[in-house]
Protein backbone atom coordinates (compact mmCIF):
# COMPACT_ATOMS: atom_id res chain seq x y z
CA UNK A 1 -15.06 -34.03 5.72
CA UNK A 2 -16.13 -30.30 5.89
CA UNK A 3 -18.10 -28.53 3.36
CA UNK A 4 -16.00 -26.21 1.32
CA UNK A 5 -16.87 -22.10 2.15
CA UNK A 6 -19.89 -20.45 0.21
CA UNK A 7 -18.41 -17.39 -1.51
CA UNK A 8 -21.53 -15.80 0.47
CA UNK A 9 -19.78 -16.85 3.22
CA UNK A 10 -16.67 -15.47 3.50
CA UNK A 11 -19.05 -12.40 2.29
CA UNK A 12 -20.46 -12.32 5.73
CA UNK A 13 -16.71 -12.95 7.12
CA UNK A 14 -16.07 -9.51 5.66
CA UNK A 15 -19.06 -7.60 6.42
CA UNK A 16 -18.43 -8.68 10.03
CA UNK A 17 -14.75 -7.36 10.25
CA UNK A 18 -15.71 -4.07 8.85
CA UNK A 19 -18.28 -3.64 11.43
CA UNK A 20 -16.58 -4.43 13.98
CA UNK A 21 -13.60 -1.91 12.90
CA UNK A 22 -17.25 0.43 12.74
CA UNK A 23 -17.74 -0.47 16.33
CA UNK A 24 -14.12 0.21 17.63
CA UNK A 25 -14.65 3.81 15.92
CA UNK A 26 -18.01 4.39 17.54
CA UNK A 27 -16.29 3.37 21.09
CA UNK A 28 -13.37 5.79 20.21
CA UNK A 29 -15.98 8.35 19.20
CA UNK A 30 -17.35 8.34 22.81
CA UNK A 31 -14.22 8.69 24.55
CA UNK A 32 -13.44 11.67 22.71
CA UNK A 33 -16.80 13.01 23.50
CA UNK A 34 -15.92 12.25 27.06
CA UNK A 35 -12.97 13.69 27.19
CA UNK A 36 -14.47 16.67 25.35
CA UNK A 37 -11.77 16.14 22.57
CA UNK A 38 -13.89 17.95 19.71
CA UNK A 39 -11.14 18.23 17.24
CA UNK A 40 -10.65 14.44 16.95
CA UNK A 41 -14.68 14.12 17.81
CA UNK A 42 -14.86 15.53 14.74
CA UNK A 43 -12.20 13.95 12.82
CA UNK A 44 -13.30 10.66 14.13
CA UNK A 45 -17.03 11.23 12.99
CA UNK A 46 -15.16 11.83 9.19
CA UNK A 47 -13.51 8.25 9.30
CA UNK A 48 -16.92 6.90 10.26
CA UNK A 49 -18.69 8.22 7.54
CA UNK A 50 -16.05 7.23 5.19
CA UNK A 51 -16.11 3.45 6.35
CA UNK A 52 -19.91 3.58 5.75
CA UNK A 53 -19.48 5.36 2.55
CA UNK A 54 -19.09 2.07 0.12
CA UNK A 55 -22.52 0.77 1.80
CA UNK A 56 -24.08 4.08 1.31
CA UNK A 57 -23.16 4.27 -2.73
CA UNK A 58 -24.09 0.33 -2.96
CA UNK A 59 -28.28 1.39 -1.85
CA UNK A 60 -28.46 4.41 -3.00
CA UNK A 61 -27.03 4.15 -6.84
CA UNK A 62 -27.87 0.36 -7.04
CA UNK A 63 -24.21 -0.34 -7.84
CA UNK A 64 -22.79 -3.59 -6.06
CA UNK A 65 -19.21 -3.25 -4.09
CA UNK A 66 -18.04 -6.40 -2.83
CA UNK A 67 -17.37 -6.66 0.84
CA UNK A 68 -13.69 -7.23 0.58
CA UNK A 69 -13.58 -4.15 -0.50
CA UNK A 70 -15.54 -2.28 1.66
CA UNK A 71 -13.70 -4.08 4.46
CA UNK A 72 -10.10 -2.86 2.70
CA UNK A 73 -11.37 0.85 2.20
CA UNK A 74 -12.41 0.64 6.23
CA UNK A 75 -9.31 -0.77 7.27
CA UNK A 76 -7.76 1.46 5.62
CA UNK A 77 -9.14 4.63 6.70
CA UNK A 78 -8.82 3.32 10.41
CA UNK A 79 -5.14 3.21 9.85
CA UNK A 80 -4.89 6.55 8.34
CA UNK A 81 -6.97 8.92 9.46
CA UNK A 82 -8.46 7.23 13.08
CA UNK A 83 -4.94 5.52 14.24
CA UNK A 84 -2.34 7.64 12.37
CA UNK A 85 -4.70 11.23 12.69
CA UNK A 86 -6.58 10.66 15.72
CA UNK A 87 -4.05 8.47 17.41
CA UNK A 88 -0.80 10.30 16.52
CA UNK A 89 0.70 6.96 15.15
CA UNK A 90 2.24 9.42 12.60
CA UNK A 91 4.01 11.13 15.52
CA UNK A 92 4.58 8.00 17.91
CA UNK A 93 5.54 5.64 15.08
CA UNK A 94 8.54 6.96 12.43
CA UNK A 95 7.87 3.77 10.12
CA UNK A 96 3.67 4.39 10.35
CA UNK A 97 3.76 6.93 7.48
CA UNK A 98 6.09 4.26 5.35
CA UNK A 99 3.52 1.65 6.15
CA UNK A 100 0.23 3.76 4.87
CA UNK A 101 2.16 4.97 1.40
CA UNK A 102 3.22 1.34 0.65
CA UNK A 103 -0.77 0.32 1.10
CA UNK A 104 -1.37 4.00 -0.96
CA UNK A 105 0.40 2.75 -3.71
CA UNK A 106 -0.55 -1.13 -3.83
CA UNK A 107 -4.68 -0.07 -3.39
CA UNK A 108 -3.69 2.61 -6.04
CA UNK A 109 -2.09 -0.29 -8.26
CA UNK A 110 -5.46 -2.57 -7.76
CA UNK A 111 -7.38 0.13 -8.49
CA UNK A 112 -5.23 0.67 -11.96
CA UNK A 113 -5.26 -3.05 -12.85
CA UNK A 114 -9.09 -3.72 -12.08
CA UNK A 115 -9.99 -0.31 -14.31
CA UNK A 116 -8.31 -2.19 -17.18
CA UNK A 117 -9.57 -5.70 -16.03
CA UNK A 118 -13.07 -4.73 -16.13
CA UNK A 119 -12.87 -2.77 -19.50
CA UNK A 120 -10.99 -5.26 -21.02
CA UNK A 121 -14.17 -7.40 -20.06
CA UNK A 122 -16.48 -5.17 -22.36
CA UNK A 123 -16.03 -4.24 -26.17
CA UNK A 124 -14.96 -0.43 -24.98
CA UNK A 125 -11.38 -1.63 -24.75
CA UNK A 126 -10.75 -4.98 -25.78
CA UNK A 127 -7.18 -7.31 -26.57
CA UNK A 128 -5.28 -5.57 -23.26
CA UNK A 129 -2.62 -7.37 -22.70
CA UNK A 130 -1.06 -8.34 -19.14
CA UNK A 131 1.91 -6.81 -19.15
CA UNK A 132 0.56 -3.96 -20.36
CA UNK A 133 -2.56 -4.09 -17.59
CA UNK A 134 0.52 -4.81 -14.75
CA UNK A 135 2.35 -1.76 -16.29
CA UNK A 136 -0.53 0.78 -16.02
CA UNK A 137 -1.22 -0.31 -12.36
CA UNK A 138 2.22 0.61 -11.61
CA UNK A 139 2.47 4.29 -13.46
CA UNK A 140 -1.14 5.16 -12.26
CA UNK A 141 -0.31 4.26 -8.11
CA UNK A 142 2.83 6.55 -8.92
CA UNK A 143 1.46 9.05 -10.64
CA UNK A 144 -1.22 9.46 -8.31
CA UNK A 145 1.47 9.15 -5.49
CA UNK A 146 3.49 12.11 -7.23
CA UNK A 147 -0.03 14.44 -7.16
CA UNK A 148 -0.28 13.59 -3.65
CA UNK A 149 3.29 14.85 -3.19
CA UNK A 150 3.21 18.08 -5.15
CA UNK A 151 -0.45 18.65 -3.10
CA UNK A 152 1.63 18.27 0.43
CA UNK A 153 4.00 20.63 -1.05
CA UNK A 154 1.53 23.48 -2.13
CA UNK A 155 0.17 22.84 1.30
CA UNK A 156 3.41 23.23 3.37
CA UNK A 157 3.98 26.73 1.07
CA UNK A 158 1.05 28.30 1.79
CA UNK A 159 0.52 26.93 5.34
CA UNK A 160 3.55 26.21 6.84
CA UNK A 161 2.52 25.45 10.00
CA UNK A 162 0.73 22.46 9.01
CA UNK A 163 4.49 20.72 7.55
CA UNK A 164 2.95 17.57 6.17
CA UNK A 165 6.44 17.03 4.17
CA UNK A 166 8.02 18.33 7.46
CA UNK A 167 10.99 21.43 7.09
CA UNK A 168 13.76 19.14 8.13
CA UNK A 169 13.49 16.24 6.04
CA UNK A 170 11.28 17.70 3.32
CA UNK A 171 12.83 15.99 0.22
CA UNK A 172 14.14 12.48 2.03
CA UNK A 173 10.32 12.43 3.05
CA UNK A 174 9.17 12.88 -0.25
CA UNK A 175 11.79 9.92 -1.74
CA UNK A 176 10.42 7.53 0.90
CA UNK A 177 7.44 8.02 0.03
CA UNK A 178 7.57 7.76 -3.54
CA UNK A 179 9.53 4.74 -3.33
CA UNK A 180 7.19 2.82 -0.87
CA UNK A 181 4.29 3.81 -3.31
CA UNK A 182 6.33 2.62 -6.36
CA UNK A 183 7.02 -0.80 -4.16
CA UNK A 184 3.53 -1.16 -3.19
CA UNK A 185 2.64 -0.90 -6.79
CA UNK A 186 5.12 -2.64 -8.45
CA UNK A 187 4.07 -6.48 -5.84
CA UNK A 188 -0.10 -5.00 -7.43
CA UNK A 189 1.96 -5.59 -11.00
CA UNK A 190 3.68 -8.87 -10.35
CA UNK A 191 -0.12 -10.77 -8.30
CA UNK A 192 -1.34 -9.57 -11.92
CA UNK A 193 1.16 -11.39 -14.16
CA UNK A 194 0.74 -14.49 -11.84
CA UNK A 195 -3.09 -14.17 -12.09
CA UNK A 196 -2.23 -14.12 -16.15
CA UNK A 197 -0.14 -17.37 -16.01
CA UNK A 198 -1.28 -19.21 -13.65
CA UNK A 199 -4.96 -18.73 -14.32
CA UNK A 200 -5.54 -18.59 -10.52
CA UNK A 201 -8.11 -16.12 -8.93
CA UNK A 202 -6.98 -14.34 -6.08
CA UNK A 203 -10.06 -12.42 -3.71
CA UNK A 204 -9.74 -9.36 -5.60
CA UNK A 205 -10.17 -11.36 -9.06
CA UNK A 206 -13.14 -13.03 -7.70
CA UNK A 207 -14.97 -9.87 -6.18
CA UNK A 208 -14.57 -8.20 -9.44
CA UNK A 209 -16.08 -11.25 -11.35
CA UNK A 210 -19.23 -10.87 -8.90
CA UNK A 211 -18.91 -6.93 -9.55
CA UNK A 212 -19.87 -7.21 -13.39
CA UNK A 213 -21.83 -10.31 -13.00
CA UNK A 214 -23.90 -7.87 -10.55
CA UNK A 215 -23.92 -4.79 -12.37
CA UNK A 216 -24.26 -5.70 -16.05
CA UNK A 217 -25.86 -2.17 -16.67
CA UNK A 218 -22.61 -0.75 -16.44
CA UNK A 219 -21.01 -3.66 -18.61
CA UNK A 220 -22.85 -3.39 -21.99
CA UNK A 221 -21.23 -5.62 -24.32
CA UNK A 222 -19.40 -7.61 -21.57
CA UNK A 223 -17.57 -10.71 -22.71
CA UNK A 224 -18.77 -14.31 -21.95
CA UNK A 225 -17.74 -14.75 -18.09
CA UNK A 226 -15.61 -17.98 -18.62
């Protein structure tokens, strides 16, 4: 019979996924360099320094980030900014744009959910309730979602040649891709309320039990871990 996995483990399981996205990056960096590409030399050099970025806050502030999430920031920032950007999956692929706002808006929703997870962990904010929890992940990825939006628009008004809502479809564009962000968030919301009733950890529940159990400088007055 085999062992079960050491959470360490499928640590190392994510550690070597986002290198190797780091390695596909440093290949595509040298083909640009090659073909003497310098615009996306130097757009790909941005993604590759925001894929390390997690690591680099981990040594330098002493603050532990679980792997799954550096691997989920890497991945993605590879879809964005290397494929989508550097790629032109945005121009190749009409549905690629759809596909990034929907993971916008559920990484958006975790983020919401685990702010109020952790603190509701601590005596800062203590007795949140689920559904309240679920319902704050969901108006935070859309608010956030709606900032983005109004920031493409400023953009597109005082540079209109960069039309990142594009002229034609300016206000369908916008729709899509608050609705994709609200859908994203809103599937962030309902994992929650099954965490809540079921009792059942999910990898993001169990990489922010490790986070506080890791950092309990930034968790004074943390609750009993049960």
């Amino acid at each position: 019979m085999a062992e079960p996995a050491h959470p360490d483990d499928n640590g190392q399981v994510y550690i070597r996924w986002t290198l190797a996205i780091q390695s596909v990056l440093a290949v595509g960096l040298v083909l640009f360099v090659l073909r003497r590409d310098w615009e996306n030399v130097f757009l790909t050099t941005i993604v590759i320094g925001l894929t390390m970025l997690p690591a680099f806050v981990s040594r330098r502030y002493r603050v532990y980030i679980p792997p799954e999430f550096q691997l989920i920031a890497a991945i993605f920032v590879f879809l964005s900014l290397f494929l989508g950007s550097a790629r032109d999956f945005y121009y190749r692929y009409w549905w690629w744009d759809m596909v990034l706002h929907t993971g916008s808006g559920f990484l958006l929703g975790v983020i919401g959910w685990i702010t109020l997870f952790l603190l509701n962990r601590t005596d800062r904010l203590p007795g949140i309730r689920p559904g309240f929890m679920c319902f704050f992940a969901v108006t935070f990825a859309v608010f956030l979602g709606v900032i983005w939006e109004i920031f493409e628009f400023v953009v597109d008004r005082l540079f209109p040649a960069v039309n990142m809502q594009s002229n034609e479809t300016g206000v369908v564009d916008t729709m899509h891709d608050l609705i994709v962000d609200l859908a994203g968030a809103v599937l962030v919301a309902m994992m929650g309320l099954a965490y809540a009733r079921s009792g059942r950890y999910s990898f993001v529940v169990d990489a922010v039990r490790r986070f506080t159990r890791r950092n309990p400088r930034l968790f004074r007055g943390e609750k009993p871990v049960e």
